[in-house]
Protein backbone atom coordinates (compact mmCIF):
# COMPACT_ATOMS: atom_id res chain seq x y z
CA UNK A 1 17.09 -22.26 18.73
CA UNK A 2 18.77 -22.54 21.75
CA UNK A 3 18.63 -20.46 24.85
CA UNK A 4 19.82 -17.28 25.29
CA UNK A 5 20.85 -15.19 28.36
CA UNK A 6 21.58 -11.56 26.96
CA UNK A 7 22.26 -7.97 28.98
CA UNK A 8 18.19 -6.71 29.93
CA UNK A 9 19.15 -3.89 27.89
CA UNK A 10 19.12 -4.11 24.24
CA UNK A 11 20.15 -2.06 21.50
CA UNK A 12 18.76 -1.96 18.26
CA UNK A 13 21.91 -1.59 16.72
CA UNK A 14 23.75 -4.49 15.75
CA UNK A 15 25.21 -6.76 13.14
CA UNK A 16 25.17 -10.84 12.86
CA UNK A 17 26.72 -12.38 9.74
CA UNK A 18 27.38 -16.35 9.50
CA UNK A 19 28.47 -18.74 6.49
CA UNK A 20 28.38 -22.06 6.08
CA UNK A 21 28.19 -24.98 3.71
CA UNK A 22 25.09 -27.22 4.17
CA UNK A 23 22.82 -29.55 2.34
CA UNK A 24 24.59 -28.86 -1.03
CA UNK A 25 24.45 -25.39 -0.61
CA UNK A 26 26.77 -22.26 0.16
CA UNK A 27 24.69 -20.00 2.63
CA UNK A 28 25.36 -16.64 3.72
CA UNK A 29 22.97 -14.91 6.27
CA UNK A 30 23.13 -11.17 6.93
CA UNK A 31 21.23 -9.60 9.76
CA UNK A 32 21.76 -5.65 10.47
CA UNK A 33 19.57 -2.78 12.38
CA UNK A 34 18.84 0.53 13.11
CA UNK A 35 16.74 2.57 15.45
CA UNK A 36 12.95 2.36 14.66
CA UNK A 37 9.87 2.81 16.40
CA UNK A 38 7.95 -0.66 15.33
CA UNK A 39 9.62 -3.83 13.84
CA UNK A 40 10.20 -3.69 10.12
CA UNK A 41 11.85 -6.14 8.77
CA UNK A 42 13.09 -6.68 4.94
CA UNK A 43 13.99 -9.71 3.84
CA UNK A 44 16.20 -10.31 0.34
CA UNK A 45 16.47 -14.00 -0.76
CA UNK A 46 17.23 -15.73 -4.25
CA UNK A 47 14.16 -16.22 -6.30
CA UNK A 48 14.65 -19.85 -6.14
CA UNK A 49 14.26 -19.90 -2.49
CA UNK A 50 11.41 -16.94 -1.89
CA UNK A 51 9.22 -19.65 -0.56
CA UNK A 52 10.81 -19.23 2.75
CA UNK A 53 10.51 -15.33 3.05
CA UNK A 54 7.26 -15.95 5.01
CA UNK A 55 9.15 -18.13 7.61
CA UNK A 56 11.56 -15.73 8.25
CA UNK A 57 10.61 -12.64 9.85
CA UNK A 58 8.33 -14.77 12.96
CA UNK A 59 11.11 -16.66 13.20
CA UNK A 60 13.49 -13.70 13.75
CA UNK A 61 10.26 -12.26 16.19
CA UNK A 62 10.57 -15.72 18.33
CA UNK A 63 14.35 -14.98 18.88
CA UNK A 64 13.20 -11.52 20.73
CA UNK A 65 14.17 -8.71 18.28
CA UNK A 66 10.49 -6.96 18.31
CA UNK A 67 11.74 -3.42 17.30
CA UNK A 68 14.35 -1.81 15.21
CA UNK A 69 14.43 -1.74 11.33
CA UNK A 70 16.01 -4.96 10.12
CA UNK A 71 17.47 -5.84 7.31
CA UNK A 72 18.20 -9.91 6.65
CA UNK A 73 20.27 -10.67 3.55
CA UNK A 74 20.25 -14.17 2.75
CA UNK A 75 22.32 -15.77 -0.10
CA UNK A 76 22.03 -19.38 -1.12
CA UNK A 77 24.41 -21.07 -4.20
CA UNK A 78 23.52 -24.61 -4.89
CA UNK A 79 26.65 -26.22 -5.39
CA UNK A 80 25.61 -29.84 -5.38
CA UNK A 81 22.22 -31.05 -6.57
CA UNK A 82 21.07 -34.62 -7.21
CA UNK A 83 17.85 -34.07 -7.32
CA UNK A 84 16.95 -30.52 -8.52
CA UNK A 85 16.55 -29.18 -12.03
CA UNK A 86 17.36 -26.12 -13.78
CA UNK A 87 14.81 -24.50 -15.72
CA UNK A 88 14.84 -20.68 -17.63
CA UNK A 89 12.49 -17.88 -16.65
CA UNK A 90 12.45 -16.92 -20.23
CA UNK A 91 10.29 -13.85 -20.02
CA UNK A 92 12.22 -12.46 -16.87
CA UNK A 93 15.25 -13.75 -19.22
CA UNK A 94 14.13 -11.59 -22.13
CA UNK A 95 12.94 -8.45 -20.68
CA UNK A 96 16.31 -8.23 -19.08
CA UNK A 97 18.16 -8.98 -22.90
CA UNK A 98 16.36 -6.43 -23.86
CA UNK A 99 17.08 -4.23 -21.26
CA UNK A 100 20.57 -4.44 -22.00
CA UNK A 101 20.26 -3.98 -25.43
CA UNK A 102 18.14 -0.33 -24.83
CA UNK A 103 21.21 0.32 -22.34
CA UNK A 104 23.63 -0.09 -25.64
CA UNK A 105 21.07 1.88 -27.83
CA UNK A 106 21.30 4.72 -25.72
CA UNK A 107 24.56 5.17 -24.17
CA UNK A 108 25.95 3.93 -27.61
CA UNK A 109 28.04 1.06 -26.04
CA UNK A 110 29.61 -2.07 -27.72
CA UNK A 111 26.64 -4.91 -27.92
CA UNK A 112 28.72 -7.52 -26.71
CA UNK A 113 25.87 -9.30 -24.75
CA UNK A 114 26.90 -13.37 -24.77
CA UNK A 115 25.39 -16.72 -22.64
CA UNK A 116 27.92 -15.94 -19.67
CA UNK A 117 26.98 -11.80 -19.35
CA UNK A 118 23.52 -12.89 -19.22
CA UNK A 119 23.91 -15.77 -17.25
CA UNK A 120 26.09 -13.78 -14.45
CA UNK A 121 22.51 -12.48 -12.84
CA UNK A 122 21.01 -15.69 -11.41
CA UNK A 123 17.47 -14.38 -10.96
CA UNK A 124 16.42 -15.76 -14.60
CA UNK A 125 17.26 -19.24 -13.06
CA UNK A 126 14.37 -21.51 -11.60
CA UNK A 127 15.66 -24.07 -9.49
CA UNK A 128 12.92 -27.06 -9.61
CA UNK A 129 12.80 -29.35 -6.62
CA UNK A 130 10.75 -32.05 -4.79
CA UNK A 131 7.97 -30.91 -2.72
CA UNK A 132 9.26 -32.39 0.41
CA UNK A 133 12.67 -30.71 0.10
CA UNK A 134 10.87 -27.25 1.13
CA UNK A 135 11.48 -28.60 4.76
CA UNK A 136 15.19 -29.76 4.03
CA UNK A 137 15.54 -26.71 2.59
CA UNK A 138 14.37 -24.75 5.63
CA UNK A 139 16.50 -26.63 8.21
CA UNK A 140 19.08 -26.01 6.14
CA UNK A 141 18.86 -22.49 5.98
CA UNK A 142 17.98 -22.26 9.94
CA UNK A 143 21.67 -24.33 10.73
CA UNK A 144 23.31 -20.59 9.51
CA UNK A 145 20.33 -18.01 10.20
CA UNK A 146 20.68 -19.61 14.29
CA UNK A 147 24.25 -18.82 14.57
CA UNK A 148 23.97 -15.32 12.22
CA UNK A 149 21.32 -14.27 15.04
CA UNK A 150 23.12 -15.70 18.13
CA UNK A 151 25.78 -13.12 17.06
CA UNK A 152 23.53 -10.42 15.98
CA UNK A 153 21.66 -10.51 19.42
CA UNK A 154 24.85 -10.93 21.26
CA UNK A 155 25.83 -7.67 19.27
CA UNK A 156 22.35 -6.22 20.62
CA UNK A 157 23.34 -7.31 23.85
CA UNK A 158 26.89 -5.79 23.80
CA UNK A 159 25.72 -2.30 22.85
CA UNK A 160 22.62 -2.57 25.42
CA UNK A 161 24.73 -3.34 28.25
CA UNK A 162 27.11 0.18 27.51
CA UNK A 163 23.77 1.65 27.28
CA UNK A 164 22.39 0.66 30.62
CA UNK A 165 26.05 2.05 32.34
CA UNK A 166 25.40 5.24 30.70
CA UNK A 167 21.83 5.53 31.59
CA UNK A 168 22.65 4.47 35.42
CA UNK A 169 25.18 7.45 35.43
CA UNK A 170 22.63 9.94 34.26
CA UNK A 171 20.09 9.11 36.79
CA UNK A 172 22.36 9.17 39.66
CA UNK A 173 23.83 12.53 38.70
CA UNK A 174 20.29 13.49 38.44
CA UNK A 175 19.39 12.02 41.60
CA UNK A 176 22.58 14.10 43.51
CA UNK A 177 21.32 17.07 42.03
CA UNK A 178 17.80 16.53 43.60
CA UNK A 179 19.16 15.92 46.50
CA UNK A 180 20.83 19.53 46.44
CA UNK A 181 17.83 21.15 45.13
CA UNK A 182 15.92 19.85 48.30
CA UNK A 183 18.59 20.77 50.73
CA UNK A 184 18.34 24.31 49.08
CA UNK A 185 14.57 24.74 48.77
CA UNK A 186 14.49 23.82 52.70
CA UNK A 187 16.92 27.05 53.09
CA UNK A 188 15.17 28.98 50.95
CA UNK A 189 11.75 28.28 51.96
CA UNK A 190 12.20 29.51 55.42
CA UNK A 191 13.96 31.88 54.43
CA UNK A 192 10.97 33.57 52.17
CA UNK A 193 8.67 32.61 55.14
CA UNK A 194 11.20 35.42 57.36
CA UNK A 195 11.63 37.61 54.68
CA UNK A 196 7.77 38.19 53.97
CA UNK A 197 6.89 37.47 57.62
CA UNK A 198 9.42 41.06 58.44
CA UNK A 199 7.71 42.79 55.61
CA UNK A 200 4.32 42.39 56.58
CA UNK A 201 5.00 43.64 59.92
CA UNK A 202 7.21 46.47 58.54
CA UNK A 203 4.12 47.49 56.17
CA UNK A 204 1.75 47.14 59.37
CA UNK A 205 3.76 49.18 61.58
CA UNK A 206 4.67 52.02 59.02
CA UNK A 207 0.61 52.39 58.71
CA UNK A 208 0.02 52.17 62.60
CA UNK A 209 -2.37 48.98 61.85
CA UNK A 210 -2.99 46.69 64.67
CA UNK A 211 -1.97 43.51 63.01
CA UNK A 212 -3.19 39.50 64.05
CA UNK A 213 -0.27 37.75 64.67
CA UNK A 214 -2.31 34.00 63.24
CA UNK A 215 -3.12 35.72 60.58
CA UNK A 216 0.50 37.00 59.13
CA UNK A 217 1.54 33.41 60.51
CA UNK A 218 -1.20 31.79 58.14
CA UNK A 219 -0.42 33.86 55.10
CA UNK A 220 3.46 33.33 55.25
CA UNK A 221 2.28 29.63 55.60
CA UNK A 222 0.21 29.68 52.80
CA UNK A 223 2.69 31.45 50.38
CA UNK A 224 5.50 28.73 51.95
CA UNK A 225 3.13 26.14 50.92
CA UNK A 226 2.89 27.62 47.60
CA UNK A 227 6.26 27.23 46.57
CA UNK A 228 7.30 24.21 48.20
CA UNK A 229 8.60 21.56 46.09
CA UNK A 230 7.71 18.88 48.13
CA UNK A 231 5.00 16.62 45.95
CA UNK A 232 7.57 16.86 43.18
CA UNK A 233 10.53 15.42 44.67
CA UNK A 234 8.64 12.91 46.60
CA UNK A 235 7.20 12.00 42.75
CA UNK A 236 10.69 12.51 41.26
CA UNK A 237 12.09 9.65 43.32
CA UNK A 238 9.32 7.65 43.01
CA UNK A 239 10.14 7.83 39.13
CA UNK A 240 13.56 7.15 39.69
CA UNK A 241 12.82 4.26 41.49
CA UNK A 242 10.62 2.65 38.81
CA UNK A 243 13.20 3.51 36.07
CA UNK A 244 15.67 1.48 38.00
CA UNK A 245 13.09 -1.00 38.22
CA UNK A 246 12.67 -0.74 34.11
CA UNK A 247 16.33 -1.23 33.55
CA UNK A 248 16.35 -4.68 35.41
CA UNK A 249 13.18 -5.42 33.28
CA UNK A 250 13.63 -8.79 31.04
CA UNK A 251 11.31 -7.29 28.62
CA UNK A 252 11.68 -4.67 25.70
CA UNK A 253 11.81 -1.38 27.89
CA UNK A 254 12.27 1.25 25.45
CA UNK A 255 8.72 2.45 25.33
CA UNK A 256 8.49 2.47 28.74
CA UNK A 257 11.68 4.55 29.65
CA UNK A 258 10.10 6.96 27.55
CA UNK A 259 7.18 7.65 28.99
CA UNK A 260 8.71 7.79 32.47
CA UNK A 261 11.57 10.44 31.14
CA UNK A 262 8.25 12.78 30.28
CA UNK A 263 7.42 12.43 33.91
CA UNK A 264 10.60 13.08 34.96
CA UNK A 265 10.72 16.05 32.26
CA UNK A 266 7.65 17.60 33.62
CA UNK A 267 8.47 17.65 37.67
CA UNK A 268 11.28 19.26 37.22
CA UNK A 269 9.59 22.07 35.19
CA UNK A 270 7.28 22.42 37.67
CA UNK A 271 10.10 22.69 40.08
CA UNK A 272 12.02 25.03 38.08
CA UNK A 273 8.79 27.27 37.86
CA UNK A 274 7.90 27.04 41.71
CA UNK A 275 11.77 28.06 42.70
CA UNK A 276 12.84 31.62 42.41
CA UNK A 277 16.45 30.60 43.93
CA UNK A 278 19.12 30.81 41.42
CA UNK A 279 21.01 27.92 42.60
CA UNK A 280 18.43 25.56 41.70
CA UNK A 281 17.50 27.41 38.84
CA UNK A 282 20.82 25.84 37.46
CA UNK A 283 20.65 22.62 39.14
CA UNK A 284 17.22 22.30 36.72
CA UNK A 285 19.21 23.30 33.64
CA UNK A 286 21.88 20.85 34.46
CA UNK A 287 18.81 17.72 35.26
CA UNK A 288 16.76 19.26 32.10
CA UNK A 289 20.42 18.56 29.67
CA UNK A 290 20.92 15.30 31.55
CA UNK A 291 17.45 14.30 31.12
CA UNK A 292 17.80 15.33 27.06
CA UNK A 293 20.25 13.09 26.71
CA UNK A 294 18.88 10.36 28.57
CA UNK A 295 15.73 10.94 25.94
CA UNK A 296 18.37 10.25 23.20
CA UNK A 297 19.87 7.45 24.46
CA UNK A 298 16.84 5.69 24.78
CA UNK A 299 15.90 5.80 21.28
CA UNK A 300 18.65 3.39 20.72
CA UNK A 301 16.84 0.90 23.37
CA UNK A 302 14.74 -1.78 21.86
């Protein structure tokens, strides 16, 4: 296969279908995917050609599709032959006579059963070849399975790059509402450091204590400290960082934008459980949706 140069981001929802006449024979080749955590791949070929089933799915793993549930049709019709002969799978050809005959029996239909109804499903067919036309028969089939995955990755490709847009637009609305969140918790930390520093010295002076003025100082400090936010935006953008970093990644990044959306999940909880201001209580609603449907988006990501 040639070389490819696709969007970093891939989806693993696509479709790739080619046709083409080769060798003697018609080939179609089928590739389509959805969203799954490993690759699985299933592979559907004519008996006569079954041999190659174990080339197929490494050779679809070479062309970088490593996750997704795939599902590779592959039809092959021999239209010219020199050298290959015909046989009957007679037992396969008389389990499925009889078949149709029980089908008659008990849905009382018209036994009509002749050479050409039987003949119409190929499977009781064994095409007998040469040994060394295995190899023919491979290159063959890899002319049309090339171009059905060139398009099939480009569709990969296609999606992956909307994908990346739509992820880029999440995190930087995220990152704008961080940014707001710390310009508030900056307010609203000095402001609790006045607040409680006034109503300690209220409670002292309604009890005529004689107060230290270090230590109210150190305990408005310390209870400051306590709900600063700090650590967690430092860590936030940190994350954001490496998920920009991820994106531009020219390996399979799914996994890995996953894990970092939990991180990114859990600092803001913290922050929404260390902030008592209703202003950012919303701003971590609005991250917390944004960050859900980040989460949902990347399950489409291979």
């Amino acid at each position: 296969m040639k070389g490819r140069t696709f969007a970093m981001i891939k989806s693993m929802t696509a479709f790739g279908r080619a046709r083409k006449t080769v060798g003697g024979k018609d080939i179609t080749v089928e590739i389509r995917s959805v969203n799954n955590r490993f690759f699985d791949c299933s592979v559907k070929l004519p008996r006569a050609f079954s041999f190659l089933e174990e080339r197929i799915k490494p050779y679809l793993q070479s062309a970088g599709v490593t996750r997704g549930k795939v599902d590779l049709f592959i039809g092959i019709e021999v239209i010219d032959s020199k050298t290959a002969e015909i046989a009957i799978d007679e037992g396969y050809a008389g389990a499925y006579v009889s078949a149709l005959r029980r089908l008659g029996e008990s849905f009382d239909l018209k036994d009509d059963i002749s050479i050409m109804t039987v003949a119409s499903n190929r499977d009781i067919f064994i095409v007998k070849k040469p040994e060394d036309d295995a190899e023919q028969d491979w290159a063959d089939l890899c002319s049309v399975l090339d171009e059905a995955i060139e398009k099939f990755l480009s569709g990969r490709a296609r999606e992956g790059e909307n994908i990346q847009r739509d992820l880029e637009g999440k995190i930087s609305a995220i990152r704008s509402r961080v940014n707001t969140i710390e310009e508030l918790s900056a307010k609203d930390t000095e402001s609790y450091r006045e607040k409680l520093e006034t109503r300690l010295r209220e409670m002292l002076s309604d009890n005529r204590l004689v107060f230290d003025e270090n230590r109210i100082l150190t305990e408005c400090a310390i209870f400051a400290d306590r709900i600063a936010i700090d650590e967690e935006l430092v860590r936030l953008r940190s994350h954001f960082d490496g998920f920009d970093d991820i994106l531009r990644s020219e390996e399979p990044v799914g996994r890995k934008l996953d894990f970092l959306v939990q991180e990114i999940n859990r600092e803001t909880n913290t922050i929404g459980s260390k902030c008592q201001n209703a202003s950012i209580a919303k701003l971590v609603v609005d991250i917390k949706c944004e960050i859900e449907k980040i989460r949902e988006q990347i399950q489409n990501i291979e």
